[in-house]
C-alpha atoms as a PDB file:
ATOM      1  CA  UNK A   1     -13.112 -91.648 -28.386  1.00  0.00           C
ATOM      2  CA  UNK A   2      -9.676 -92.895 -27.351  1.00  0.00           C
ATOM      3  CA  UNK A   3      -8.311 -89.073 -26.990  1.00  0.00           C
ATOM      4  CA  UNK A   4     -11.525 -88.018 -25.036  1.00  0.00           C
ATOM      5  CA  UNK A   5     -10.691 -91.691 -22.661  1.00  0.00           C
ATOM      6  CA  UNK A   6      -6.705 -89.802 -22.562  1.00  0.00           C
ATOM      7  CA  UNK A   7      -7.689 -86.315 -21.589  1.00  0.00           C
ATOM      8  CA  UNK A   8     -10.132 -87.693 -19.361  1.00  0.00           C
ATOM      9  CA  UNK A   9      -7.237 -89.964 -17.441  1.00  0.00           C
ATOM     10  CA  UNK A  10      -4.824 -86.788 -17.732  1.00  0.00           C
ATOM     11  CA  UNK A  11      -7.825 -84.658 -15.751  1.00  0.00           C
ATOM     12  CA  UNK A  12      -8.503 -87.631 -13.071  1.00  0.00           C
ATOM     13  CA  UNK A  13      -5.061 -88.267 -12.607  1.00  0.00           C
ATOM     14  CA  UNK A  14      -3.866 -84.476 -11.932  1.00  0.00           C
ATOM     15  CA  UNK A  15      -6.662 -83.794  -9.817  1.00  0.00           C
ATOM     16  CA  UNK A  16      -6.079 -86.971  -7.336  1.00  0.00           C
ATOM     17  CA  UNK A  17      -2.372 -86.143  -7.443  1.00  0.00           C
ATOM     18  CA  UNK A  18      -3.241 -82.622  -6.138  1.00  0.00           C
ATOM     19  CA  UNK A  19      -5.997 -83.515  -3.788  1.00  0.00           C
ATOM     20  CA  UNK A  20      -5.098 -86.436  -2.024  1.00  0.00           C
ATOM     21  CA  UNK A  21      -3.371 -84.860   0.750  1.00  0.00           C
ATOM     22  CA  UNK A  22      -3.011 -84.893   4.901  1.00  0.00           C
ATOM     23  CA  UNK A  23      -5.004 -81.476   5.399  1.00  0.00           C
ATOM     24  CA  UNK A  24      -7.837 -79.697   7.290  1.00  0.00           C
ATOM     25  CA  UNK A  25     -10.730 -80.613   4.889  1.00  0.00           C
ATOM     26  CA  UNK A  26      -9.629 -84.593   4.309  1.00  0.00           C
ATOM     27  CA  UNK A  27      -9.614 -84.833   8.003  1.00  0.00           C
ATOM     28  CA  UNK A  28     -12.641 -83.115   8.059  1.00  0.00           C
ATOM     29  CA  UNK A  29     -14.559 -85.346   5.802  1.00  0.00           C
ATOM     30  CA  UNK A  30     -12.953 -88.046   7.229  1.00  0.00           C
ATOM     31  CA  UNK A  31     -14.213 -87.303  10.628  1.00  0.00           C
ATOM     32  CA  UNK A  32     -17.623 -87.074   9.531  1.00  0.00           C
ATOM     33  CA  UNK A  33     -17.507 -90.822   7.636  1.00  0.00           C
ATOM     34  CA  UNK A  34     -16.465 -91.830  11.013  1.00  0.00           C
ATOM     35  CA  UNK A  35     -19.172 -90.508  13.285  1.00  0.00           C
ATOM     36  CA  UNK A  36     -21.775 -91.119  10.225  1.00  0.00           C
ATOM     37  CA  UNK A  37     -23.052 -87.554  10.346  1.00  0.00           C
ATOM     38  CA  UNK A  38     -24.357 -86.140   7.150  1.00  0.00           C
ATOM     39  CA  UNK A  39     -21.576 -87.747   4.985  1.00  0.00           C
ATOM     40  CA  UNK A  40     -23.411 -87.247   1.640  1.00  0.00           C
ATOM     41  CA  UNK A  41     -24.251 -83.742   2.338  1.00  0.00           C
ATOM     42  CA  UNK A  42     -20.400 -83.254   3.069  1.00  0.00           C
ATOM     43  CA  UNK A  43     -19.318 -85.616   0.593  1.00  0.00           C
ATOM     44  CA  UNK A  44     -21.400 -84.171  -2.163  1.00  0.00           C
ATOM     45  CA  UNK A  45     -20.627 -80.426  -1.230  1.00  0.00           C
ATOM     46  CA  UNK A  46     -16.906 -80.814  -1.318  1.00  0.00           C
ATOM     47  CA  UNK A  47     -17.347 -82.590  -4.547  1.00  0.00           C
ATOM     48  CA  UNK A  48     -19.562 -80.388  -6.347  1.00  0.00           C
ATOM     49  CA  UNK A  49     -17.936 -77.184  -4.921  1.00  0.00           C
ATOM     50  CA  UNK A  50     -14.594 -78.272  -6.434  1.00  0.00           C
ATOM     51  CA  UNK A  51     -16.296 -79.204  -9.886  1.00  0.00           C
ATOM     52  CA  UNK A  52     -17.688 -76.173 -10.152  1.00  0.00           C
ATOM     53  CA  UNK A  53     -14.094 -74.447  -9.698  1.00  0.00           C
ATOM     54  CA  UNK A  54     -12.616 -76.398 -12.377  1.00  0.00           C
ATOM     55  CA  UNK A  55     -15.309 -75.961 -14.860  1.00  0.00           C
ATOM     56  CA  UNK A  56     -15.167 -72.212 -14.290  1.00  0.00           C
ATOM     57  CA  UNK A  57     -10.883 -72.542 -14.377  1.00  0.00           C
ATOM     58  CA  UNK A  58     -10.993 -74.308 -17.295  1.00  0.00           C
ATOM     59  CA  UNK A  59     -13.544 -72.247 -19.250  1.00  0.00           C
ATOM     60  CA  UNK A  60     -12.282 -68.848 -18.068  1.00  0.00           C
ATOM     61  CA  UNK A  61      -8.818 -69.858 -18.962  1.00  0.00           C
ATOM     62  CA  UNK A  62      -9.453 -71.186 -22.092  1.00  0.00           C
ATOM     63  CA  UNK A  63     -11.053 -67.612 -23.006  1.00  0.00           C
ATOM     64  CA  UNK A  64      -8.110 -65.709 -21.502  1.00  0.00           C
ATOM     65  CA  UNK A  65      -5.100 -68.175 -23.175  1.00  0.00           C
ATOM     66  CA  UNK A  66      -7.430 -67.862 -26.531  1.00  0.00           C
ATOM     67  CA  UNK A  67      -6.624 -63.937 -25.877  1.00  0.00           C
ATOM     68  CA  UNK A  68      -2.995 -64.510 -25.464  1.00  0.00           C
ATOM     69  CA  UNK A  69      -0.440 -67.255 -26.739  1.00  0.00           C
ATOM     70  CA  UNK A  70       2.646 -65.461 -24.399  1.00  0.00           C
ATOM     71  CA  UNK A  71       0.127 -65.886 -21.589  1.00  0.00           C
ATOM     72  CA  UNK A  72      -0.726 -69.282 -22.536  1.00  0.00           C
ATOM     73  CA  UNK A  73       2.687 -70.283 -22.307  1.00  0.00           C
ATOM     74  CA  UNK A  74       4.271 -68.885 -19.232  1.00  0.00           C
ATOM     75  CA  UNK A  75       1.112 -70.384 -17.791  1.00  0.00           C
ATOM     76  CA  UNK A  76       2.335 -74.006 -19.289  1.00  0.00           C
ATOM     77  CA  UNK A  77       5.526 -73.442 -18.261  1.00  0.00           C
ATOM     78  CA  UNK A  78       4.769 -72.460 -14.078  1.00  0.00           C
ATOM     79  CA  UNK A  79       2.388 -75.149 -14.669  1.00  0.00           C
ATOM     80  CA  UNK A  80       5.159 -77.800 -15.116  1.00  0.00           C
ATOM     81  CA  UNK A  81       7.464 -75.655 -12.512  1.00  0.00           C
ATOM     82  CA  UNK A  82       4.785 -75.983 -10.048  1.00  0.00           C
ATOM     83  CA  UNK A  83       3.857 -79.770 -11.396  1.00  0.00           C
ATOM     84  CA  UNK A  84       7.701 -80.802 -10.462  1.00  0.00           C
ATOM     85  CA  UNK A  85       8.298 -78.801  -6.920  1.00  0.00           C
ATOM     86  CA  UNK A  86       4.929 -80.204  -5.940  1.00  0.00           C
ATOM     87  CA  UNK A  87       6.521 -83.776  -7.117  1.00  0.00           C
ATOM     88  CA  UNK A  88       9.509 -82.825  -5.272  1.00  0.00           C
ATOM     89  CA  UNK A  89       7.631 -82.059  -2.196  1.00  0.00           C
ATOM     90  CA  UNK A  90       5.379 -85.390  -2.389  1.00  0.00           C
ATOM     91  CA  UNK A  91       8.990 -87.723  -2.799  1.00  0.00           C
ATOM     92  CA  UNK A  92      10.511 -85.940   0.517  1.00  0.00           C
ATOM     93  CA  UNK A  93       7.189 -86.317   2.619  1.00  0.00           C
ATOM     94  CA  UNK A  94       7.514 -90.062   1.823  1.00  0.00           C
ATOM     95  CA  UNK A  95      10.620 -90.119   3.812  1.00  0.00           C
ATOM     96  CA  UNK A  96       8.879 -88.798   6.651  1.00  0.00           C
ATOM     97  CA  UNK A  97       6.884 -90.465   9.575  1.00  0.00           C
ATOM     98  CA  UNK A  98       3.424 -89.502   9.401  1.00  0.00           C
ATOM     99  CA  UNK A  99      -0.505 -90.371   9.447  1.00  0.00           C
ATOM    100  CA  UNK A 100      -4.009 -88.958   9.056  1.00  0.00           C
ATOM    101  CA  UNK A 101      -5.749 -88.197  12.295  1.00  0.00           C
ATOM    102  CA  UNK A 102      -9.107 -87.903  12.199  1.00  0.00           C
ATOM    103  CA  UNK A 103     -10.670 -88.546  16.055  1.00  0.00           C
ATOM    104  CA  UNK A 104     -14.330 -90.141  15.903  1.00  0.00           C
ATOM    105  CA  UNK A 105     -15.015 -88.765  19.014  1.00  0.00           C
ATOM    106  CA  UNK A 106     -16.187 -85.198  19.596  1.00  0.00           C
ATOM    107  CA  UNK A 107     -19.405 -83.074  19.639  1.00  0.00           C
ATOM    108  CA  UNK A 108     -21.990 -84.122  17.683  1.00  0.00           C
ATOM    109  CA  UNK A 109     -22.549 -81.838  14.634  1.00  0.00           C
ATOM    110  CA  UNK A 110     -26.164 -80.324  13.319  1.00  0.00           C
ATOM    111  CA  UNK A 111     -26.465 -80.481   9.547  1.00  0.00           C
ATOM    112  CA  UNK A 112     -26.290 -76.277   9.291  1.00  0.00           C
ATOM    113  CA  UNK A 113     -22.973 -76.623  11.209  1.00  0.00           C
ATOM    114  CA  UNK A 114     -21.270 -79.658   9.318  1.00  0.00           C
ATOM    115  CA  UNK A 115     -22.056 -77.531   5.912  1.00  0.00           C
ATOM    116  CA  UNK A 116     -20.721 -74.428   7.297  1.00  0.00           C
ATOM    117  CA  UNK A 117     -17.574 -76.251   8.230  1.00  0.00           C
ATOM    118  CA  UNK A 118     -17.542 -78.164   5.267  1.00  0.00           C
ATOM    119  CA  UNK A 119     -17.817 -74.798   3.136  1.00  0.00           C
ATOM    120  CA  UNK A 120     -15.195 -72.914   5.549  1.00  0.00           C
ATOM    121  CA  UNK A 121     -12.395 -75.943   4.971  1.00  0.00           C
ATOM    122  CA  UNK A 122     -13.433 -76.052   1.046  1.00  0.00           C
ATOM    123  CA  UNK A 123     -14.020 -72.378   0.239  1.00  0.00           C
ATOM    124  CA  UNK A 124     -11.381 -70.414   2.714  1.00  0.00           C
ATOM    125  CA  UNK A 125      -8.515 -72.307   1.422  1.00  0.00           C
ATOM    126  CA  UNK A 126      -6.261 -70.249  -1.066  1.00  0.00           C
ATOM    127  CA  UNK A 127      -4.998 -73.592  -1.955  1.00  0.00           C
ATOM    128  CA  UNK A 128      -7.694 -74.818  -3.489  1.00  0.00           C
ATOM    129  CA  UNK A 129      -8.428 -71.737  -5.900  1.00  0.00           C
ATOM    130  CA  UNK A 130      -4.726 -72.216  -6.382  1.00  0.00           C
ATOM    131  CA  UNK A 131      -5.256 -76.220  -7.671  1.00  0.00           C
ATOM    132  CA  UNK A 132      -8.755 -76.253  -9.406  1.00  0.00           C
ATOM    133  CA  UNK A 133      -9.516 -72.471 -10.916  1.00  0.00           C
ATOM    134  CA  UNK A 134      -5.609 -71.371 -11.773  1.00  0.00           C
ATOM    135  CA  UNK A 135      -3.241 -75.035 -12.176  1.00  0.00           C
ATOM    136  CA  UNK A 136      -6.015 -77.378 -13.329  1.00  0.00           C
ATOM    137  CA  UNK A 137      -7.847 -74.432 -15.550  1.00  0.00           C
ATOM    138  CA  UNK A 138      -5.021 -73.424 -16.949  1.00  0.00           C
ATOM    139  CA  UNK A 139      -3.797 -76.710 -18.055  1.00  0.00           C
ATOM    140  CA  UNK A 140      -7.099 -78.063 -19.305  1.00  0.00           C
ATOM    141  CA  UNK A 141      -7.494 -74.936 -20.985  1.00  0.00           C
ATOM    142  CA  UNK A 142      -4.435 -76.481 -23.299  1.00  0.00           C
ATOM    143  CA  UNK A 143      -6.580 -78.813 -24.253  1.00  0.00           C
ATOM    144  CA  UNK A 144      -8.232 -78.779 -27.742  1.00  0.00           C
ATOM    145  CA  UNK A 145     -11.582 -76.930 -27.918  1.00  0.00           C
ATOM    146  CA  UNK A 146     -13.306 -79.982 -28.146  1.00  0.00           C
ATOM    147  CA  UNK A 147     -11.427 -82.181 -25.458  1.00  0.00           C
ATOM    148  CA  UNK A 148     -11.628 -79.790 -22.727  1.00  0.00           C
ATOM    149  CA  UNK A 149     -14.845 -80.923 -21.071  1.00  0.00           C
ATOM    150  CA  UNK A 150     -13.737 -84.446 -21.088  1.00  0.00           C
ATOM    151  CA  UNK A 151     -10.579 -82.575 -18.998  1.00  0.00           C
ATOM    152  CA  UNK A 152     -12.642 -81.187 -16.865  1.00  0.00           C
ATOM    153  CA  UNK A 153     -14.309 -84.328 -16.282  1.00  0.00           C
ATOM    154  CA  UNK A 154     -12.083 -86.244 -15.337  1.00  0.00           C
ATOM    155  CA  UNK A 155     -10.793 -84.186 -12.464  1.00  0.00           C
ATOM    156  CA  UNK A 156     -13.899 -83.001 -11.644  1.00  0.00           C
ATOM    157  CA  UNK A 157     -14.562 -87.291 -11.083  1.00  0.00           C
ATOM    158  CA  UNK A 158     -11.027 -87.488  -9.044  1.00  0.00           C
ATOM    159  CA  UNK A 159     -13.111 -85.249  -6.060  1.00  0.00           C
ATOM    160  CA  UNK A 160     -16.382 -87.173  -6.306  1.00  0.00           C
ATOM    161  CA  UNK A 161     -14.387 -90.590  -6.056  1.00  0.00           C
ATOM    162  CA  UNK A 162     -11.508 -89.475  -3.365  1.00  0.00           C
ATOM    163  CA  UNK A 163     -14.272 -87.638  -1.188  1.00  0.00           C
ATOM    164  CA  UNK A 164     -16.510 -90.624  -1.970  1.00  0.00           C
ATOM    165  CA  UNK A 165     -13.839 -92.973  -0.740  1.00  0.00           C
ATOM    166  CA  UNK A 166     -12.800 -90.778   2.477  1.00  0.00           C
ATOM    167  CA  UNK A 167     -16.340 -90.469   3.533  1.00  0.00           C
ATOM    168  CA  UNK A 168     -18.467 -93.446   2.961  1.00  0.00           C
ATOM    169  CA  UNK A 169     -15.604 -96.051   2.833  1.00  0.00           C
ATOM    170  CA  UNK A 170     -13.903 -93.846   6.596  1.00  0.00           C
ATOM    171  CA  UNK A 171     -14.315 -97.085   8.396  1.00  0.00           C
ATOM    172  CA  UNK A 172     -11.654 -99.326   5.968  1.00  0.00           C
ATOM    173  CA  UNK A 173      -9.543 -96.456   4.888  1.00  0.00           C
ATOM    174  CA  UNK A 174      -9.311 -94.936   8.557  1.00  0.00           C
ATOM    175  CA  UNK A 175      -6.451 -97.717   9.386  1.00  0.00           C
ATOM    176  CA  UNK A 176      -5.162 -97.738   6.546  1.00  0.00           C
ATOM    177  CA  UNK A 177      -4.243 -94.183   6.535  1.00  0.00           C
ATOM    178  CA  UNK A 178      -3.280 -93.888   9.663  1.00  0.00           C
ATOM    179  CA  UNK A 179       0.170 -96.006   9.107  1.00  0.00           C
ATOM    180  CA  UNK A 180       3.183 -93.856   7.834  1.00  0.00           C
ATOM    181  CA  UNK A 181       3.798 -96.459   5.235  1.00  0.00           C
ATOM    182  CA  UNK A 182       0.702 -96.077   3.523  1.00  0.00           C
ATOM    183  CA  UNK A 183       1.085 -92.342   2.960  1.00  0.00           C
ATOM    184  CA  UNK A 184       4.911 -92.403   2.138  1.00  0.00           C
ATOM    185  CA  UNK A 185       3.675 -95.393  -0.577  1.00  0.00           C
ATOM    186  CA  UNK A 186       0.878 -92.697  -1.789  1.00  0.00           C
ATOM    187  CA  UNK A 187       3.123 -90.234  -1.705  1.00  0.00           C
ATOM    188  CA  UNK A 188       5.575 -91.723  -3.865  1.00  0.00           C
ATOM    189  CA  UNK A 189       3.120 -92.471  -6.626  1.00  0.00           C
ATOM    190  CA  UNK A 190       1.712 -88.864  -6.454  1.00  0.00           C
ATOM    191  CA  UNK A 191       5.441 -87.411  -6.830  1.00  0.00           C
ATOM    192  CA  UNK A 192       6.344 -89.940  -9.678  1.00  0.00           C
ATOM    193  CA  UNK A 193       2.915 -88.902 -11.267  1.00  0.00           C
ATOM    194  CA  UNK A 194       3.394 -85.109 -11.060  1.00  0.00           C
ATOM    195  CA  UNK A 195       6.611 -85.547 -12.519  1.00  0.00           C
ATOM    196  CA  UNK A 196       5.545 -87.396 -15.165  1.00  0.00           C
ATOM    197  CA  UNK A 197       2.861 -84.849 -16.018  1.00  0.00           C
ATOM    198  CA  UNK A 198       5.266 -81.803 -15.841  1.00  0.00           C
ATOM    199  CA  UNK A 199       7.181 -83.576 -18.670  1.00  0.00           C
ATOM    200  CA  UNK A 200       4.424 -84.021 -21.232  1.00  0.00           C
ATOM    201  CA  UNK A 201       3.552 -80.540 -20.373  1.00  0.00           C
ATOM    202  CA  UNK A 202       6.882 -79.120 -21.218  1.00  0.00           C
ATOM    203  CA  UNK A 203       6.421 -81.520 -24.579  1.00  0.00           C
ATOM    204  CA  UNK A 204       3.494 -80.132 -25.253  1.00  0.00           C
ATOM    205  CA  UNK A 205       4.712 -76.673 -24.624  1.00  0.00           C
ATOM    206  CA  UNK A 206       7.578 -77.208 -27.063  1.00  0.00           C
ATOM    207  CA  UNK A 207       5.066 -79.449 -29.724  1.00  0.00           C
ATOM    208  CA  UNK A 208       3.070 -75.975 -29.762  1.00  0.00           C
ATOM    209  CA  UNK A 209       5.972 -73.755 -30.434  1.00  0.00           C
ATOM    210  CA  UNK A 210       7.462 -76.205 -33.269  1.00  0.00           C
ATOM    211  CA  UNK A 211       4.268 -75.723 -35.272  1.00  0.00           C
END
């Protein structure tokens, strides 16, 4: 159980590190927690669209890095690359000015057209095959057999709470976010934490060569 708990964390953890971002669909959901239009259907959508892409990641990886150890481990290694640059990138936006704008005012949405929006920011973004299906599948695909639905889990959860949070809890966090020094504080944790995780993924790169 404690290992399952650990995998789980790693999953969360990656996944909020990767998501929690100033971008198109954020603001998006955003938006819609502050005009109170269809906020679960957007909320769940966006959630369940991007556990869907890391279930399929990490199952379709695991059967492809099962195929091939060399594959398996340049995928580790542009993993941590990737883990590092994008820890990098996180550390230099905190020394820049900036905020999430999301304006409550606008036309009013129907529910066909927030989905369609909603499905256009989630599914139309190479970015986001890029984090769930390729960087989170590959790495949970590391995981043991066993441990890589609790993985999956876990950053599946990271969506349903950080959508969660941006949509039903817009009125709090829309302040809060839209001060530069709460984003160059979040950014400095994400950086610190994607660095962190590119090291134990290099150590576990070089654990699985050792044996």
């Amino acid at each position: 159980m404690p290992m399952m708990g650990t995998v789980f964390l790693q999953g969360l953890v990656l996944s909020l590190g990767l998501i929690i971002a100033i971008g198109a669909q954020n603001a998006f959901v955003l938006r819609q927690g502050l005009r109170r239009e269809h906020v679960a259907s957007v909320v769940f959508f966006c959630a369940i669209s991007d556990a869907l892409l890391i279930t399929a990641g990490v199952l379709g990886m695991a059967q492809a890095l099962g195929q091939s150890p060399m594959l398996a481990n340049t995928l580790a290694m542009a993993g941590a690359v990737f883990l590092a640059v994008y820890g990098w990138k996180a550390l230099r936006r905190a020394s820049q000015e900036k905020g999430l704008l999301a304006a409550a005012s606008g036309q009013d949405l129907s529910w066909a057209s927030a989905m369609a929006q909603a499905a256009a920011f989630t599914l139309l973004n190479p970015h986001v095959y890029l984090d769930t299906v390729l960087l989170v599948g590959s790495i949970g695909a590391q995981q043991p057999a066993g441990l890589q639905f609790w993985f999956a889990a876990g950053a599946s959860s990271a969506s349903l709470l950080w959508f969660c949070a941006l949509g039903f809890g817009a009125r709090w966090l829309a302040p809060l976010f839209a001060k530069p020094r709460a984003w160059q504080v979040l950014d400095i944790l994400i950086g610190l934490t994607m660095w962190a995780m590119s090291v134990m993924l290099v150590l576990h790169l070089v654990a699985a060569k050792s044996v």
